[in-house]
N, C-alpha and C. Protein backbone atom coordinates (compact mmCIF):
# COMPACT_ATOMS: atom_id res chain seq x y z
N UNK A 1 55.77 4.80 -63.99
CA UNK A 1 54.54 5.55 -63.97
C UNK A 1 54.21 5.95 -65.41
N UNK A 2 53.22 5.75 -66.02
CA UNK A 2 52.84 6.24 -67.25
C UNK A 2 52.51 7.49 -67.70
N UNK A 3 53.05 8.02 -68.47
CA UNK A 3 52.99 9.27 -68.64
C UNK A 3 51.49 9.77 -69.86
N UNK A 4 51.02 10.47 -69.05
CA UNK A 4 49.44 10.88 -69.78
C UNK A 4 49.71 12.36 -69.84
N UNK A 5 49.03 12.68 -71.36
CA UNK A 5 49.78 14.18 -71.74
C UNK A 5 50.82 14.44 -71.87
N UNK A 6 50.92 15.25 -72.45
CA UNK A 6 52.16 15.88 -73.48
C UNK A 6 52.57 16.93 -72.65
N UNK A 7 52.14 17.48 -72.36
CA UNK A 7 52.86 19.08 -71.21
C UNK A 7 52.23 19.10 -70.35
N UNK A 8 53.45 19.60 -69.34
CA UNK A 8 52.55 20.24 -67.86
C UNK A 8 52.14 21.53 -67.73
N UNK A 9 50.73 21.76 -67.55
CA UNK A 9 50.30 23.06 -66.94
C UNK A 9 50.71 24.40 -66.70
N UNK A 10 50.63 25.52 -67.18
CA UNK A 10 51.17 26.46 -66.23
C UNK A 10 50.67 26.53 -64.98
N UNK A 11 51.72 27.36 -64.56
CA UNK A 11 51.17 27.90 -63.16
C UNK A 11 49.67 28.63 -63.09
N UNK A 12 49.28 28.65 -62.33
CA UNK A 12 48.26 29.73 -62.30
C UNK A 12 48.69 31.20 -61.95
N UNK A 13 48.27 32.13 -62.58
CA UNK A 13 48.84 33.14 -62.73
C UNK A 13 48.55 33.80 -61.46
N UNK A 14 46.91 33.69 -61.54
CA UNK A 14 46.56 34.66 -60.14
C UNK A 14 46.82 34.18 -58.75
N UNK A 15 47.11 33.32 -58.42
CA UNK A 15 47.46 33.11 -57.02
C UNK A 15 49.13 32.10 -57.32
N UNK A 16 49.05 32.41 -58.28
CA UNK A 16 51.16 31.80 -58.14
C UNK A 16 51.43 29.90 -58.10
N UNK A 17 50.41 29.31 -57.88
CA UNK A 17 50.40 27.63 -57.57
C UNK A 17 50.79 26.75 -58.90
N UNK A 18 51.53 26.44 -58.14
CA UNK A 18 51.96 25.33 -59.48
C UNK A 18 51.37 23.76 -59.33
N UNK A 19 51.21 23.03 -60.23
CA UNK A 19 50.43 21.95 -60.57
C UNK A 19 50.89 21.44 -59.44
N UNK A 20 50.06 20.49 -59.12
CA UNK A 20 50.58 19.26 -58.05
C UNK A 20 50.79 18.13 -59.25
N UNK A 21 52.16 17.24 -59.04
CA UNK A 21 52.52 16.37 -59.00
C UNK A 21 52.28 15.27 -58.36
N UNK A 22 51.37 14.39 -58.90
CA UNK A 22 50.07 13.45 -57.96
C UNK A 22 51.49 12.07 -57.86
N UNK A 23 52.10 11.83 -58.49
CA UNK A 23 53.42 10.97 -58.01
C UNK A 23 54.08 11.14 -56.83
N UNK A 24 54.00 11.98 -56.30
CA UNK A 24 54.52 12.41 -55.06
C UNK A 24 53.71 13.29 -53.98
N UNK A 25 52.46 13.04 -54.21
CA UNK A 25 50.99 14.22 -53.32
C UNK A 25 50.90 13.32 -52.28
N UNK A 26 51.45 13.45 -51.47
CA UNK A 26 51.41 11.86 -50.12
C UNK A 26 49.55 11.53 -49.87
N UNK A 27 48.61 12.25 -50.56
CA UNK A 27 47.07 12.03 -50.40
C UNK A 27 46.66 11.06 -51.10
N UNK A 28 47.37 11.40 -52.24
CA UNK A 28 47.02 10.60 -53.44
C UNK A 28 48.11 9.26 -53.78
N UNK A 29 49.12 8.95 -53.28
CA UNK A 29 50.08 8.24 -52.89
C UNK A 29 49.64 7.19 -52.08
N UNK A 30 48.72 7.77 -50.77
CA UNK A 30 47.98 6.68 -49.81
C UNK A 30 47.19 5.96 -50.86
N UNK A 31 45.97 7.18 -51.53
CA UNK A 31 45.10 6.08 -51.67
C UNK A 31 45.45 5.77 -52.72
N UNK A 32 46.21 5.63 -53.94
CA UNK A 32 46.74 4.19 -54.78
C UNK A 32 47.02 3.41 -53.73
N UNK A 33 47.91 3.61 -52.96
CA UNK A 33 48.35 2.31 -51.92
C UNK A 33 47.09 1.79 -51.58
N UNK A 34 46.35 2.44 -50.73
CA UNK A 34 44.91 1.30 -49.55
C UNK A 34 44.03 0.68 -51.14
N UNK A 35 43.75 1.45 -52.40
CA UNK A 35 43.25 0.87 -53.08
C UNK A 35 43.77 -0.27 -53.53
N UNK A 36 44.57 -0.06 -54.36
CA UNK A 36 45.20 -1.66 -54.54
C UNK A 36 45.66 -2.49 -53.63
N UNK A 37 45.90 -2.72 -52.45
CA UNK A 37 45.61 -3.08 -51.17
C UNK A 37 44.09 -4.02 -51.54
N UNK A 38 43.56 -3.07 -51.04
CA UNK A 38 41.83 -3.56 -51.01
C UNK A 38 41.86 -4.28 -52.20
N UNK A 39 41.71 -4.10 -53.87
CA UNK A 39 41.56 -5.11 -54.65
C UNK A 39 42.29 -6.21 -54.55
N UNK A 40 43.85 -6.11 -54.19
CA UNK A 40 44.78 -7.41 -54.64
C UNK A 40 44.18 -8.10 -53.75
N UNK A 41 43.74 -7.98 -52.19
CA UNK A 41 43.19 -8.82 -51.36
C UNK A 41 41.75 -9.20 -51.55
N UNK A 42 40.90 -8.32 -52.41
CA UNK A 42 39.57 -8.64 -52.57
C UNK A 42 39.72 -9.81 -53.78
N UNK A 43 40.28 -10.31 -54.86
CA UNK A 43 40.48 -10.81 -55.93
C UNK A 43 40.36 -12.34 -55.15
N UNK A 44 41.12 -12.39 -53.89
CA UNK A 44 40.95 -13.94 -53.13
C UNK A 44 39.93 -14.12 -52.61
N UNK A 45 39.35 -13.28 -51.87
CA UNK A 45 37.97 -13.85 -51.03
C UNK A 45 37.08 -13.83 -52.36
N UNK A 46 37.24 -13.13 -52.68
CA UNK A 46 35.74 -12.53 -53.76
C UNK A 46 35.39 -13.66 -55.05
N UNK A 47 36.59 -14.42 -55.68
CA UNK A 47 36.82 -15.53 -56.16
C UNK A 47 36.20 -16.94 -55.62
N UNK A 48 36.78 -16.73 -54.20
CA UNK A 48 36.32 -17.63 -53.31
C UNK A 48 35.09 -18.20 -52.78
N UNK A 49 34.64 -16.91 -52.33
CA UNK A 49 33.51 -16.61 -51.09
C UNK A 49 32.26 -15.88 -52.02
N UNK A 50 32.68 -15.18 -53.17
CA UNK A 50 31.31 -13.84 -53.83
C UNK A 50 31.44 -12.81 -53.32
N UNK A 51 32.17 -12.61 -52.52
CA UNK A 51 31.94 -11.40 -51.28
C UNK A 51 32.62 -10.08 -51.94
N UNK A 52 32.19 -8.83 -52.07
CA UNK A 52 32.69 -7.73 -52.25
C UNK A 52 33.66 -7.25 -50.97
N UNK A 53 34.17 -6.27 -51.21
CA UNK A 53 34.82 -5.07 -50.15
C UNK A 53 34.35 -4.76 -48.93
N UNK A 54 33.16 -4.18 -49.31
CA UNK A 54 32.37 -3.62 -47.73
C UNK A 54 32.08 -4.78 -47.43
N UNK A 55 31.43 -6.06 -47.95
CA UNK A 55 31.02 -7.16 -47.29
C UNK A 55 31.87 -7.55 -46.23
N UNK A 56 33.33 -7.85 -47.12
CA UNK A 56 33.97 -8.35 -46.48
C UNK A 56 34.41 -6.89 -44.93
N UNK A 57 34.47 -5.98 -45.14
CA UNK A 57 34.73 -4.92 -43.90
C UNK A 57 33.42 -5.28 -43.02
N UNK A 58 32.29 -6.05 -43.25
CA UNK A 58 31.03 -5.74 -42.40
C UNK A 58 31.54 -7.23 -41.55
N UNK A 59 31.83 -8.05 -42.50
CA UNK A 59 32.15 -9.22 -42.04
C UNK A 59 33.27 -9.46 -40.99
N UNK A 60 34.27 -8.54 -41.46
CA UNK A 60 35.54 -8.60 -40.35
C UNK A 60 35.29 -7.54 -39.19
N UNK A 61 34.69 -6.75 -39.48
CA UNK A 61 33.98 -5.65 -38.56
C UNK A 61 33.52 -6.67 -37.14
N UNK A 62 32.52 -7.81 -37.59
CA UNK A 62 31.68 -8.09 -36.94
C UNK A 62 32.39 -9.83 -36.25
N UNK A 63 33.28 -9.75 -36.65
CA UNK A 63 34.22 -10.91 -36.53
C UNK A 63 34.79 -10.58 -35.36
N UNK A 64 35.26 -9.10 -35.45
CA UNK A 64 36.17 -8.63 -34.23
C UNK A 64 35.10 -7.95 -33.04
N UNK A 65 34.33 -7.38 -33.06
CA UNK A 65 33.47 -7.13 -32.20
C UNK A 65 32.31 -8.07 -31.93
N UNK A 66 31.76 -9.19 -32.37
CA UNK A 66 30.75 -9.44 -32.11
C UNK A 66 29.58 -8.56 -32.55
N UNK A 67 28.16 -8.16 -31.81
CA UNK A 67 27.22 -7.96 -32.14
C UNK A 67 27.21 -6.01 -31.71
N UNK A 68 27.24 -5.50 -32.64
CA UNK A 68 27.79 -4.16 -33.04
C UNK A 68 26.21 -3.59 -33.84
N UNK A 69 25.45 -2.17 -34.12
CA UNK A 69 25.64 -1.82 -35.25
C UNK A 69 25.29 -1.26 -35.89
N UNK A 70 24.93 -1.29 -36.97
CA UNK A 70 25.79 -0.56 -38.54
C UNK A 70 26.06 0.96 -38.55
N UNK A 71 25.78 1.53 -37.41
CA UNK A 71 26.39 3.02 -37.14
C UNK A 71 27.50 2.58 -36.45
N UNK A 72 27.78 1.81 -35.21
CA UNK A 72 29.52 1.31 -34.92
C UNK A 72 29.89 1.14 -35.83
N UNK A 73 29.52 0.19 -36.68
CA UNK A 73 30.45 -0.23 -38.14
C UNK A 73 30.94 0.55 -38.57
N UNK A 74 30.20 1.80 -39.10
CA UNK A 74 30.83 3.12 -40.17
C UNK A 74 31.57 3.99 -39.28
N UNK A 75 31.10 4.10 -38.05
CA UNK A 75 32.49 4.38 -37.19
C UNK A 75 34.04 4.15 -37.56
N UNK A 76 34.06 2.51 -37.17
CA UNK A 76 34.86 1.97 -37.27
C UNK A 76 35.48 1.76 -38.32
N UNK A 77 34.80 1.61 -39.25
CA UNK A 77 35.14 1.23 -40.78
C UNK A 77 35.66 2.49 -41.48
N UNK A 78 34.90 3.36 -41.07
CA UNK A 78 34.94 4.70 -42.17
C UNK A 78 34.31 4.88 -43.66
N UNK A 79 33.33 3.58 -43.42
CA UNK A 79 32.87 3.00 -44.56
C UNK A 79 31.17 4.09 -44.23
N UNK A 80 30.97 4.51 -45.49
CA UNK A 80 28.86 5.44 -45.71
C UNK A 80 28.51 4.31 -45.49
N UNK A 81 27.59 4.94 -44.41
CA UNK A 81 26.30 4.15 -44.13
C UNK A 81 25.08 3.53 -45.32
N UNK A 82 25.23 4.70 -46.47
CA UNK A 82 24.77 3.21 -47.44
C UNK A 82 25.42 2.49 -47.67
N UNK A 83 26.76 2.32 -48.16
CA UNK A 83 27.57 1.51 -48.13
C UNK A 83 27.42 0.00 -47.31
N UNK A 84 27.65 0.30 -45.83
CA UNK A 84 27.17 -0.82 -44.89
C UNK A 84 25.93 -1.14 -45.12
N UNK A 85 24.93 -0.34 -45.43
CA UNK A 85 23.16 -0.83 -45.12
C UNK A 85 23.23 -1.63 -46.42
N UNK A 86 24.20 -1.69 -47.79
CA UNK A 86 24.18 -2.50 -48.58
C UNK A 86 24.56 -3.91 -48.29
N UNK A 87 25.75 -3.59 -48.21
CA UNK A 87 26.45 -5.03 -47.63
C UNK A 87 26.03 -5.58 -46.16
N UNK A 88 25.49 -5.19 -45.44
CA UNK A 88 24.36 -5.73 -44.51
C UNK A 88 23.27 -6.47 -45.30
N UNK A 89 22.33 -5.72 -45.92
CA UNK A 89 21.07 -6.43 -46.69
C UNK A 89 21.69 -7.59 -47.73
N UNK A 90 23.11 -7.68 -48.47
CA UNK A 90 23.91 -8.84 -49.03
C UNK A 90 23.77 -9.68 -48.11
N UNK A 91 24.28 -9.79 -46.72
CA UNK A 91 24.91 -10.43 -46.03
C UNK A 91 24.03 -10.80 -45.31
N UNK A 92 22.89 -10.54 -45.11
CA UNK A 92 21.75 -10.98 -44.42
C UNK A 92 21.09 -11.92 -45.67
N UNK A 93 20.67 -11.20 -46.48
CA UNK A 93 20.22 -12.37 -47.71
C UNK A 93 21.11 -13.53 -47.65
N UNK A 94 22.40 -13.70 -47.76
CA UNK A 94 22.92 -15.16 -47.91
C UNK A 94 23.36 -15.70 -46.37
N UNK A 95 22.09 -15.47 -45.61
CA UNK A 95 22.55 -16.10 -43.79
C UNK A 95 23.33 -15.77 -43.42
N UNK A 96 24.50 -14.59 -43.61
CA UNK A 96 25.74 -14.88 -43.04
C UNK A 96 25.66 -13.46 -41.82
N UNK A 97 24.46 -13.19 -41.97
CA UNK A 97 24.72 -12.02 -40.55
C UNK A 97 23.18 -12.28 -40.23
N UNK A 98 22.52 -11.47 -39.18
CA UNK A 98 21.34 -11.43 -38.69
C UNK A 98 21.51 -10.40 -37.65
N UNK A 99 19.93 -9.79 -37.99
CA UNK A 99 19.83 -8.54 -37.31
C UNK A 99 18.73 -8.70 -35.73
N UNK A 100 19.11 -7.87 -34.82
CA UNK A 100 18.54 -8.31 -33.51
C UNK A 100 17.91 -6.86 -32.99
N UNK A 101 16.65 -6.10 -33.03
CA UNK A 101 16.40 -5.35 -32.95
C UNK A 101 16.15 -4.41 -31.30
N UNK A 102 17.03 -3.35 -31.66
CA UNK A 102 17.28 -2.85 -30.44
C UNK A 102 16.40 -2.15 -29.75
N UNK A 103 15.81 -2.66 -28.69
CA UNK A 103 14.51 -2.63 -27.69
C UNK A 103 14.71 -0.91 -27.32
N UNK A 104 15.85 -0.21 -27.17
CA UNK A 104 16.12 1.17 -26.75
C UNK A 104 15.97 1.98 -27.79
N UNK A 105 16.15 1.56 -28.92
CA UNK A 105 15.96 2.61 -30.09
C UNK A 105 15.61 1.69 -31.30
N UNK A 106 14.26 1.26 -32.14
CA UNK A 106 13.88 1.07 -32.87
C UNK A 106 14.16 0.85 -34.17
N UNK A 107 15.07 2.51 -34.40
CA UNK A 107 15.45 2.81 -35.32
C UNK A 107 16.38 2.09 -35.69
N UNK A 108 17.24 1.32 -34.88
CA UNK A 108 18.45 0.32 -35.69
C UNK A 108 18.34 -0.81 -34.71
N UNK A 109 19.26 -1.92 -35.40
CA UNK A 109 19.46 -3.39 -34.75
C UNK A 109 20.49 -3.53 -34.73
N UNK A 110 20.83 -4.40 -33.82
CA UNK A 110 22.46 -5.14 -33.78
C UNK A 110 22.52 -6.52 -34.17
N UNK A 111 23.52 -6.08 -35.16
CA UNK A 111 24.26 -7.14 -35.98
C UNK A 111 25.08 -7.94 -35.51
N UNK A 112 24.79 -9.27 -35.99
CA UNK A 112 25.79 -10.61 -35.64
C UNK A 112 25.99 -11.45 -36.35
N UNK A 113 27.38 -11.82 -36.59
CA UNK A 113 27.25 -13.03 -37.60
C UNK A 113 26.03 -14.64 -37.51
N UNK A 114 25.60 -15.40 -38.88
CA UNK A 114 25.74 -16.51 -38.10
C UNK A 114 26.62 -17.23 -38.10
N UNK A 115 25.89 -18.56 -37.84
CA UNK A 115 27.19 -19.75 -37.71
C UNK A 115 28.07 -19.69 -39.21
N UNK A 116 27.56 -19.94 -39.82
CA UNK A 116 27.91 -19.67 -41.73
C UNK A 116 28.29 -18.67 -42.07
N UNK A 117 27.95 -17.35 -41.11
CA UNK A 117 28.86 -16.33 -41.55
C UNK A 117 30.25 -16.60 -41.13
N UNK A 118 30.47 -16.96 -39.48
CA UNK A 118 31.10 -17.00 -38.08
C UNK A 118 32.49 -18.02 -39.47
N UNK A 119 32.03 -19.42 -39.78
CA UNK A 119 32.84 -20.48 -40.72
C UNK A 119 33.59 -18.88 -41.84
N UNK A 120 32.60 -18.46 -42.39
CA UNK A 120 32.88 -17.96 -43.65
C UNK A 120 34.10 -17.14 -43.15
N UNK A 121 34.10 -16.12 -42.29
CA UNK A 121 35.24 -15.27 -41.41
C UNK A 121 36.36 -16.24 -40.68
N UNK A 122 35.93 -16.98 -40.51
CA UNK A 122 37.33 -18.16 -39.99
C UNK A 122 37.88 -18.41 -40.96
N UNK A 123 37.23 -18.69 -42.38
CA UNK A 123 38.10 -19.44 -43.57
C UNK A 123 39.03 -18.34 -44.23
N UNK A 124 38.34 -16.80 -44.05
CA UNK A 124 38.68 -15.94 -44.70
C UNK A 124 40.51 -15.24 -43.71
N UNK A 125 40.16 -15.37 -42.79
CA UNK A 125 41.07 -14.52 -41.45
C UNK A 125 42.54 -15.00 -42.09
N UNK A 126 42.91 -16.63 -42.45
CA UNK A 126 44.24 -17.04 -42.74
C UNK A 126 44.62 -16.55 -43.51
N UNK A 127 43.54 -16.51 -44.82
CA UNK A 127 44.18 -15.81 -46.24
C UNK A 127 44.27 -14.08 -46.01
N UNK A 128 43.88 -13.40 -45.22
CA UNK A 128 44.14 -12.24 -44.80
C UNK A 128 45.23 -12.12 -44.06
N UNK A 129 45.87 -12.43 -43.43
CA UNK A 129 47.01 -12.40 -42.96
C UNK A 129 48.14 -12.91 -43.33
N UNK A 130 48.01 -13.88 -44.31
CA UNK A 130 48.98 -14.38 -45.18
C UNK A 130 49.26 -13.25 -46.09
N UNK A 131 47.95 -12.27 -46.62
CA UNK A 131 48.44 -11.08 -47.64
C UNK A 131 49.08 -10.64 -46.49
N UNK A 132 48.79 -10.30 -45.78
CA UNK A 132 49.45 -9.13 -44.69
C UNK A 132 50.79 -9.33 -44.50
N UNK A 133 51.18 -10.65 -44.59
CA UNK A 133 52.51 -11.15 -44.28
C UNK A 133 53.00 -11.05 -45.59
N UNK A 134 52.79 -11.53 -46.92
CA UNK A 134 53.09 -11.18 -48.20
C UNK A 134 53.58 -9.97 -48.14
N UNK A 135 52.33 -9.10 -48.20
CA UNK A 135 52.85 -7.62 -48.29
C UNK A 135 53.58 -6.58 -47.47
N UNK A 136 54.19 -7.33 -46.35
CA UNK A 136 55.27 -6.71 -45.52
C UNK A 136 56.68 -7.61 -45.54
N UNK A 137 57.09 -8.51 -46.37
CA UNK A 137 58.24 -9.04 -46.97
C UNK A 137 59.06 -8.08 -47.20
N UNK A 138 60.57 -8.61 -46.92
CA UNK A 138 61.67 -6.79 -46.89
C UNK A 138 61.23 -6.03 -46.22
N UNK A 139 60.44 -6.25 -45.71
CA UNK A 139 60.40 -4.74 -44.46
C UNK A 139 61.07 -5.28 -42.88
N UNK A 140 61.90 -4.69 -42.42
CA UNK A 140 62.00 -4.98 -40.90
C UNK A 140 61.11 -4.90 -40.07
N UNK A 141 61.24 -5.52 -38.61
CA UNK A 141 60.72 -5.46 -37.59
C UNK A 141 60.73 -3.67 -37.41
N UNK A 142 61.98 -3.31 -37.11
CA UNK A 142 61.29 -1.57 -37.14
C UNK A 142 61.22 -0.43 -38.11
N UNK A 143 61.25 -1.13 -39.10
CA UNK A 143 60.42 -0.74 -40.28
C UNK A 143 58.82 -0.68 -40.15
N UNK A 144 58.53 -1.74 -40.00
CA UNK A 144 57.19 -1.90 -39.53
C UNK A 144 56.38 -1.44 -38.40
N UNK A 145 57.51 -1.57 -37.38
CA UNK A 145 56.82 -0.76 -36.32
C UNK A 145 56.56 1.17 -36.53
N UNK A 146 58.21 1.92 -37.20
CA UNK A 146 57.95 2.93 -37.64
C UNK A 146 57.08 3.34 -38.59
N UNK A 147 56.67 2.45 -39.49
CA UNK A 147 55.67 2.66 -40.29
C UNK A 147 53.87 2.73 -39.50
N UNK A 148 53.60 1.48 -38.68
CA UNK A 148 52.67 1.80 -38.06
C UNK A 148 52.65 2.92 -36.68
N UNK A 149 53.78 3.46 -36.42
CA UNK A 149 53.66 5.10 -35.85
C UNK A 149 53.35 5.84 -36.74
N UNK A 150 53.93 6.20 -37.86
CA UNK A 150 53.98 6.76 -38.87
C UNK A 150 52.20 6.95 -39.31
N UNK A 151 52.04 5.80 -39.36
CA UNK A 151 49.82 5.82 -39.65
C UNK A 151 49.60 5.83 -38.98
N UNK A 152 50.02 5.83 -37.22
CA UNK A 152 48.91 6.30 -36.13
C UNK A 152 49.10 7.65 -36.28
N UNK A 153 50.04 8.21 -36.45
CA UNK A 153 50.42 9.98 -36.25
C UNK A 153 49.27 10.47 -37.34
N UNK A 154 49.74 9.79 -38.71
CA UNK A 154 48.93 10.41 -39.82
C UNK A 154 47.53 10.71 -39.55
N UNK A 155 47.06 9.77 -39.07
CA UNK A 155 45.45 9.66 -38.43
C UNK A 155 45.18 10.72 -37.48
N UNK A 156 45.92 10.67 -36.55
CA UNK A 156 45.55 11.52 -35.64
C UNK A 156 45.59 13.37 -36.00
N UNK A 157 46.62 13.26 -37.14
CA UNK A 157 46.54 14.82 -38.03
C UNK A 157 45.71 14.93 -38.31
N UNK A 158 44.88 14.03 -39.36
CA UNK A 158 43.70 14.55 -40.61
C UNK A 158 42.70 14.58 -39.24
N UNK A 159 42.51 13.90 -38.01
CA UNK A 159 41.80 14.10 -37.30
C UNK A 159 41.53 15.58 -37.04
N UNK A 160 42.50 16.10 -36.79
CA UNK A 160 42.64 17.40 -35.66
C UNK A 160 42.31 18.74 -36.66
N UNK A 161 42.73 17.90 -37.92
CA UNK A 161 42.49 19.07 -39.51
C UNK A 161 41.43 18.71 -39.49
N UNK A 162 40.74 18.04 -40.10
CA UNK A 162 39.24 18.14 -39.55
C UNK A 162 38.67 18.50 -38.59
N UNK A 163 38.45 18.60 -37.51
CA UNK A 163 37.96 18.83 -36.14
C UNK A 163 38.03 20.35 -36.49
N UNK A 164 39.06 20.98 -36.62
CA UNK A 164 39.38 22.78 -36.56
C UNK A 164 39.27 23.32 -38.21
N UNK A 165 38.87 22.96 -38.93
CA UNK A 165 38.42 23.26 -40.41
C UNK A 165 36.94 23.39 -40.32
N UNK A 166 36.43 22.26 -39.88
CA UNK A 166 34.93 22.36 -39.74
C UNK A 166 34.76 21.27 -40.96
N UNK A 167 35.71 20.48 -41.17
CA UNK A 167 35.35 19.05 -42.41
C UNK A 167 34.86 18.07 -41.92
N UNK A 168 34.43 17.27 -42.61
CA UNK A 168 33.32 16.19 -42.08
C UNK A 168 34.46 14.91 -41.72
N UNK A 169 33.85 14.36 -40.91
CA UNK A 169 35.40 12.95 -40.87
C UNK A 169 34.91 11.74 -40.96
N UNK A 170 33.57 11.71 -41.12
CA UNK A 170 33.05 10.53 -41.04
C UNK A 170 33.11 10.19 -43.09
């Protein structure tokens, strides 16, 4: 870990808290992990395909559900709705999704790949799971399984901390 700055912090006097140590802040621990995650795997499609991040989440979003949208999406994704309404309007510009406007509410359409998107998500799915398999090398079978308890539990905390804080979760 690289060391930035010369000294650590005092405490704070008036309420007693001492610095957090972001090497070990399990918040900030995740997200180095999901970030570099997300780039080392974005560096292949994106090389490949042009495709950014959210593209690619709108794309696999819509891979696994079919015709969804873009409020399911950010559901699901956890991805801002500008966010998706970007990489939607990408992904519609180069054919690879199309929008079908919903007769019950105006206000939005449901999204579907096309055929060229449908190819583009088939070509992409192998090299995604090959990282996936890469990046769980040395780990056991219940390693892996304890680890994915381990992130269902986690989830379901920040859920419930949110919910009774009054924080936003979307």
């Amino acid at each position: 870990m690289p060391k930035i700055g010369h000294t650590m912090p005092e405490p704070d006097c008036s309420t007693g808290a001492a610095p957090i140590h972001l090497e070990t802040f399990l918040p900030y621990r995740l997200n180095q992990l999901s970030t570099e995650i997300s780039h080392t795997l974005a560096r292949s499609y994106s090389e490949r395909f042009g495709i950014s991040i959210p593209e690619w989440r709108v794309l696999a979003t819509l891979g696994q559900f079919g015709m969804i949208t873009a409020r399911e999406i950010s559901l699901h994704s956890r991805m801002h709705k500008t966010t998706i309404s970007r990489a939607v309007a990408a992904l519609e510009a180069r054919k690879l999704l199309m929008r079908k406007p919903n007769k019950q509410d105006m206000r939005e359409a449901f999204l579907t790949l096309t055929e060229e998107g449908r190819v583009m998500y088939f070509e992409i799915v192998p090299m995604a799971r090959h990282f996936a398999d890469s990046l769980c090398q040395g780990l056991t079978p219940t390693e892996l399984e304890t680890f994915g308890l381990l992130i269902s539990k986690l989830i379901d905390r920040v859920g419930k901390i949110a919910s009774t804080s009054g924080m936003i979760t979307e």
